[in-house]
C-alpha atoms as a PDB file:
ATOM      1  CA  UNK A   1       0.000   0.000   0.000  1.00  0.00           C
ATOM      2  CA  UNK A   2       1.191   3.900  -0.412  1.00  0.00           C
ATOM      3  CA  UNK A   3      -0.200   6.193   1.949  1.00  0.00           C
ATOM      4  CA  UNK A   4       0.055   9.973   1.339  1.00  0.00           C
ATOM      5  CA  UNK A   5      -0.042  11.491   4.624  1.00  0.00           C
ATOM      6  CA  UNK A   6       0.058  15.568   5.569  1.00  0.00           C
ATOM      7  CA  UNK A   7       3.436  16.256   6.557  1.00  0.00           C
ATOM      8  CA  UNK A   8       4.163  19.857   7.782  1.00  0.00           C
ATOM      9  CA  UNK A   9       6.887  20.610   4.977  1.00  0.00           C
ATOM     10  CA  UNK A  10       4.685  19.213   2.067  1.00  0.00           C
ATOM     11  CA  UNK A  11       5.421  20.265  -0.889  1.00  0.00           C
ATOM     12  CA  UNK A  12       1.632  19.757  -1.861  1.00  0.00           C
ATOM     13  CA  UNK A  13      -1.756  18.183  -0.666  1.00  0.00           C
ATOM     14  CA  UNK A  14      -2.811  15.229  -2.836  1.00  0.00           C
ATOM     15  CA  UNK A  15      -6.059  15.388  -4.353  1.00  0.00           C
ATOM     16  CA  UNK A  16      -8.667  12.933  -5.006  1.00  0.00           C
ATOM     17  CA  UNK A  17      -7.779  13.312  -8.726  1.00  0.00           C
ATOM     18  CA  UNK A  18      -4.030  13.024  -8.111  1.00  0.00           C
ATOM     19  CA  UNK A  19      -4.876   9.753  -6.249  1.00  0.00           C
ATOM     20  CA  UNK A  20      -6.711   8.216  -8.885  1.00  0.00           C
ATOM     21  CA  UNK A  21      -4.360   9.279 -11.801  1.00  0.00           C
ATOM     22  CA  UNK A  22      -1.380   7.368  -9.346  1.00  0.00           C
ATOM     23  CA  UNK A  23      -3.576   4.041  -9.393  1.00  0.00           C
ATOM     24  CA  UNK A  24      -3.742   4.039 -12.855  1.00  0.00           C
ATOM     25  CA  UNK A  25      -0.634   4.393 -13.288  1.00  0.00           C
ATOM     26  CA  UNK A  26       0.008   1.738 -10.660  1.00  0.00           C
ATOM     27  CA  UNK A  27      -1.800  -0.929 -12.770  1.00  0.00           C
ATOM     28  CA  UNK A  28      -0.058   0.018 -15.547  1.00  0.00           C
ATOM     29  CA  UNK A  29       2.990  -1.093 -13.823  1.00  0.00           C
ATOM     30  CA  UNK A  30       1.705  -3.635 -12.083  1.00  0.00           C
ATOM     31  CA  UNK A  31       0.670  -5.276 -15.948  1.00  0.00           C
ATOM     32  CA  UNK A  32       4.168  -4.237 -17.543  1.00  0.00           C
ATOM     33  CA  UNK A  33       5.800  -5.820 -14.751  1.00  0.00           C
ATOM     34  CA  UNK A  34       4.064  -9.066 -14.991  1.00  0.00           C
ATOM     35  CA  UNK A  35       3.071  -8.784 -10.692  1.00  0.00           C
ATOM     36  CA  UNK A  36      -0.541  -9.508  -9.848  1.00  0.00           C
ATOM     37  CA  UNK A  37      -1.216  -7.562  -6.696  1.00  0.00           C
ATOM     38  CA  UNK A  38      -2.133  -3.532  -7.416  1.00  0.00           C
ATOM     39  CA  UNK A  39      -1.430  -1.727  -4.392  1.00  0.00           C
ATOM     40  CA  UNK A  40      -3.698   0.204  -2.267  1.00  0.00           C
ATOM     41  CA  UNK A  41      -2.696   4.498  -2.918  1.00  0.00           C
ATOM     42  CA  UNK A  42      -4.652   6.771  -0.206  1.00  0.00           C
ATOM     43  CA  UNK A  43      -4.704   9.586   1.549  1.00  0.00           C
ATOM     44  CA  UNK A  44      -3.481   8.604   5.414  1.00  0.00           C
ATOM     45  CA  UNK A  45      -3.773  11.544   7.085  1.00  0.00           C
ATOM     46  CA  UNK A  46      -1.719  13.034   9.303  1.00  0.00           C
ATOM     47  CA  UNK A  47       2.315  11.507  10.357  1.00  0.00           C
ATOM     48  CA  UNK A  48       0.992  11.288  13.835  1.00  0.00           C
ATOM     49  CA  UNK A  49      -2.078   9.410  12.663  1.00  0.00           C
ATOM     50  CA  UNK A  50      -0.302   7.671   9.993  1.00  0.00           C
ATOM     51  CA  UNK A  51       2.090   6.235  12.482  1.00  0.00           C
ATOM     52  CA  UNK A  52      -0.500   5.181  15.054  1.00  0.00           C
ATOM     53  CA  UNK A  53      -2.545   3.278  12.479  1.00  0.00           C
ATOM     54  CA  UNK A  54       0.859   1.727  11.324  1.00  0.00           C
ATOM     55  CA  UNK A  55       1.228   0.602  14.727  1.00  0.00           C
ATOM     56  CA  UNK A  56      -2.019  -0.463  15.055  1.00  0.00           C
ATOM     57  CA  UNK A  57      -2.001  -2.268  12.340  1.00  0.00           C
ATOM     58  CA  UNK A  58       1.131  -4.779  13.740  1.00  0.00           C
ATOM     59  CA  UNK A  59       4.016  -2.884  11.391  1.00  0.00           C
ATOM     60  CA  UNK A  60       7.586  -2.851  11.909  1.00  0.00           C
ATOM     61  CA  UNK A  61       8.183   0.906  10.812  1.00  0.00           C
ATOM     62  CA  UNK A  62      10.854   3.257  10.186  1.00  0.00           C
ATOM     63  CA  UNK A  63      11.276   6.326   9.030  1.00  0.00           C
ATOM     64  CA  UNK A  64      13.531   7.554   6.388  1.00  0.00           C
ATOM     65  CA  UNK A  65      15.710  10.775   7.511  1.00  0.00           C
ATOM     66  CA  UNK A  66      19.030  12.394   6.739  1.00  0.00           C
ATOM     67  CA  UNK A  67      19.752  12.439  10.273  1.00  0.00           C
ATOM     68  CA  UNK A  68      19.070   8.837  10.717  1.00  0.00           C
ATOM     69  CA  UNK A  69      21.089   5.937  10.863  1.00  0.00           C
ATOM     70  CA  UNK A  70      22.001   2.884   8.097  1.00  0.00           C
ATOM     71  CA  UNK A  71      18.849   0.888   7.659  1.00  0.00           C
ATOM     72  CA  UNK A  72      18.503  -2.316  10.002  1.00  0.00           C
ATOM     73  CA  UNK A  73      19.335  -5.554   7.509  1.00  0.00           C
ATOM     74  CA  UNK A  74      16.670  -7.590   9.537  1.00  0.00           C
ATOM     75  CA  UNK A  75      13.526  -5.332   8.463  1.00  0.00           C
ATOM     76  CA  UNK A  76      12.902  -6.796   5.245  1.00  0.00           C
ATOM     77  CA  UNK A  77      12.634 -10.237   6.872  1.00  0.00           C
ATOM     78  CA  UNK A  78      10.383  -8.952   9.572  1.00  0.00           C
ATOM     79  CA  UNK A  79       7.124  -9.588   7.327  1.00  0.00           C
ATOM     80  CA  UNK A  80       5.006  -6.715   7.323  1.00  0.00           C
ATOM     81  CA  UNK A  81       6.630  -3.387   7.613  1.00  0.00           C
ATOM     82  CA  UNK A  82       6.322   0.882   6.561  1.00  0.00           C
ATOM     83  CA  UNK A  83       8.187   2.803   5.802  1.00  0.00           C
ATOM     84  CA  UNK A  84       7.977   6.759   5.953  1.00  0.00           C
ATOM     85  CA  UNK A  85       9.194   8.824   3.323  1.00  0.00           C
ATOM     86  CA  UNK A  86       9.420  12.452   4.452  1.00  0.00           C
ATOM     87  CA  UNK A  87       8.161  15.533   2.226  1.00  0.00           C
ATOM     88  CA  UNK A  88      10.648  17.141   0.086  1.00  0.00           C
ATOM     89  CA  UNK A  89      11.614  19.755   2.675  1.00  0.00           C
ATOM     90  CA  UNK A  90      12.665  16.966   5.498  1.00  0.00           C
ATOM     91  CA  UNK A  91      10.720  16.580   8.604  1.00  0.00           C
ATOM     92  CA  UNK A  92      10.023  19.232  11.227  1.00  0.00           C
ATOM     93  CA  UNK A  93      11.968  19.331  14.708  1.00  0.00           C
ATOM     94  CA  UNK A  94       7.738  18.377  15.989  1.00  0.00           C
ATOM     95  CA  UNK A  95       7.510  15.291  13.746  1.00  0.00           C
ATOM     96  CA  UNK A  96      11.028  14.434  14.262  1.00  0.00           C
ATOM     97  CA  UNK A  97      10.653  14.283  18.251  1.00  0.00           C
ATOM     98  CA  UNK A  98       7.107  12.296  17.732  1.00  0.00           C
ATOM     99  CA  UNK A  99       9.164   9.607  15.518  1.00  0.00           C
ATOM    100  CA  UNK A 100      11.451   9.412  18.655  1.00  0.00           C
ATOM    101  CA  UNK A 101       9.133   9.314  21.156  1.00  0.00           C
ATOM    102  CA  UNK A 102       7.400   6.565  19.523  1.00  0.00           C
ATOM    103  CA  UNK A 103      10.451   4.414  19.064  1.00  0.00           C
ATOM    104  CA  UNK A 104      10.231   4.683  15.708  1.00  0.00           C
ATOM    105  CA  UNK A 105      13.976   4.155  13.693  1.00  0.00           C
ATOM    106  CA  UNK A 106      15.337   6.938  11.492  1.00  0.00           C
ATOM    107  CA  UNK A 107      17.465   5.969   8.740  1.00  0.00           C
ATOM    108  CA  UNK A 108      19.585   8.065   6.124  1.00  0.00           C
ATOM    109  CA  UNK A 109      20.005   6.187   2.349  1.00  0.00           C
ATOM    110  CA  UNK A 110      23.593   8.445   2.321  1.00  0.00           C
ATOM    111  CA  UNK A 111      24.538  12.069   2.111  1.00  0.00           C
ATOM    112  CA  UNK A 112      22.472  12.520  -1.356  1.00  0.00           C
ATOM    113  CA  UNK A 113      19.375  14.289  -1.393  1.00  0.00           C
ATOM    114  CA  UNK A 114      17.075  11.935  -3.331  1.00  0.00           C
ATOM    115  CA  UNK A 115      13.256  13.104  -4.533  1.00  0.00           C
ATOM    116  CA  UNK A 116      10.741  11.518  -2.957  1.00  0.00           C
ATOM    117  CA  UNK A 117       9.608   9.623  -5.633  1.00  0.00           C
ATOM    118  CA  UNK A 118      13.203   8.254  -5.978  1.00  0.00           C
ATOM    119  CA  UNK A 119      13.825   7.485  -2.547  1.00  0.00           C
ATOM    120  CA  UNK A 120      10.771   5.295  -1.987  1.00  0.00           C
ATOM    121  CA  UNK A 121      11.706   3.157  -5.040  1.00  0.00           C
ATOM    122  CA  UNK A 122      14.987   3.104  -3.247  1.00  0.00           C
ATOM    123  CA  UNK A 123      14.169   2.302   0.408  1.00  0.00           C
ATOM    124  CA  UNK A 124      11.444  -0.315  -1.074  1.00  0.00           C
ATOM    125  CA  UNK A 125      14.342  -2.113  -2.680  1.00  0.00           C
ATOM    126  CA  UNK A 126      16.825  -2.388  -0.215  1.00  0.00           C
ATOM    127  CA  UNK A 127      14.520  -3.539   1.837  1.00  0.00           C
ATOM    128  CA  UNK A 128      12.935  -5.940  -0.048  1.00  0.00           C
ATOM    129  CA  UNK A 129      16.569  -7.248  -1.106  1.00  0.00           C
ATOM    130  CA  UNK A 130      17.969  -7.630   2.734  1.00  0.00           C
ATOM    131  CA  UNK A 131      21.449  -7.523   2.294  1.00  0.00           C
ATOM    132  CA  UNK A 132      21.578  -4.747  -0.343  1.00  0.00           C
ATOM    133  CA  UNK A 133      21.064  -2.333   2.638  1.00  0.00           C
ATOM    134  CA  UNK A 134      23.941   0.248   2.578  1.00  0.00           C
ATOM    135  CA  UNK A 135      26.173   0.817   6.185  1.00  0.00           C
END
């Protein structure tokens, strides 16, 4: 699933019309790429909501931040798990300090700056490849 959730640096608010124009793209590359499963794309909410219904829901999570640490190897293999991408202007001091009061792991793909679009095609495959995870 992709969740779009209101961050306070957002670049921009989703739209109902932006959402649907994202699934059909989704399908679209869920046919070219021969998978079977399209995934869910919605609007979450809020991070703080977001991250309580992650919880909630029995997810490992973690949230992706240049201040944060190399990714934990063992999170792909933990079955079902999120992962938060922050807006394109990084997280605020407030959502950083609700990540860390929730226990939630921060972790950095490297000194480069990646779009967010780029860095959740990124993050999904190092996870999903285990060992690919940088140090």
């Amino acid at each position: 699933r992709i969740h779009f959730i209101s961050a306070e640096r957002e670049a921009r608010a989703f739209e109902s019309s932006q959402i649907a124009r994202l699934h059909r793209v989704s399908i679209s590359a869920v046919e070219q790429s021969g998978r079977s499963r399209v995934p869910d794309i919605v609007r979450a909410g809020s991070v703080g909501e977001a991250s309580a219904a992650a919880r909630a829901e029995g997810l490992a999570i973690a949230v992706l931040d240049a201040e944060g640490s190399a990714p934990d190897r063992a999170a792909g293999a933990a079955g079902r798990f999120g992962l938060f991408i922050g807006p394109e202007g990084g997280w605020s001091a407030q959502e950083r300090e609700l990540f860390r009061r929730r226990e939630i792991p921060a972790w950095s793909l490297g000194p480069t700056v990646l779009r967010v679009e780029t860095a959740a095609v990124v993050a999904a495959g190092l996870v999903l490849c285990g060992d690919g995870l940088p140090r």
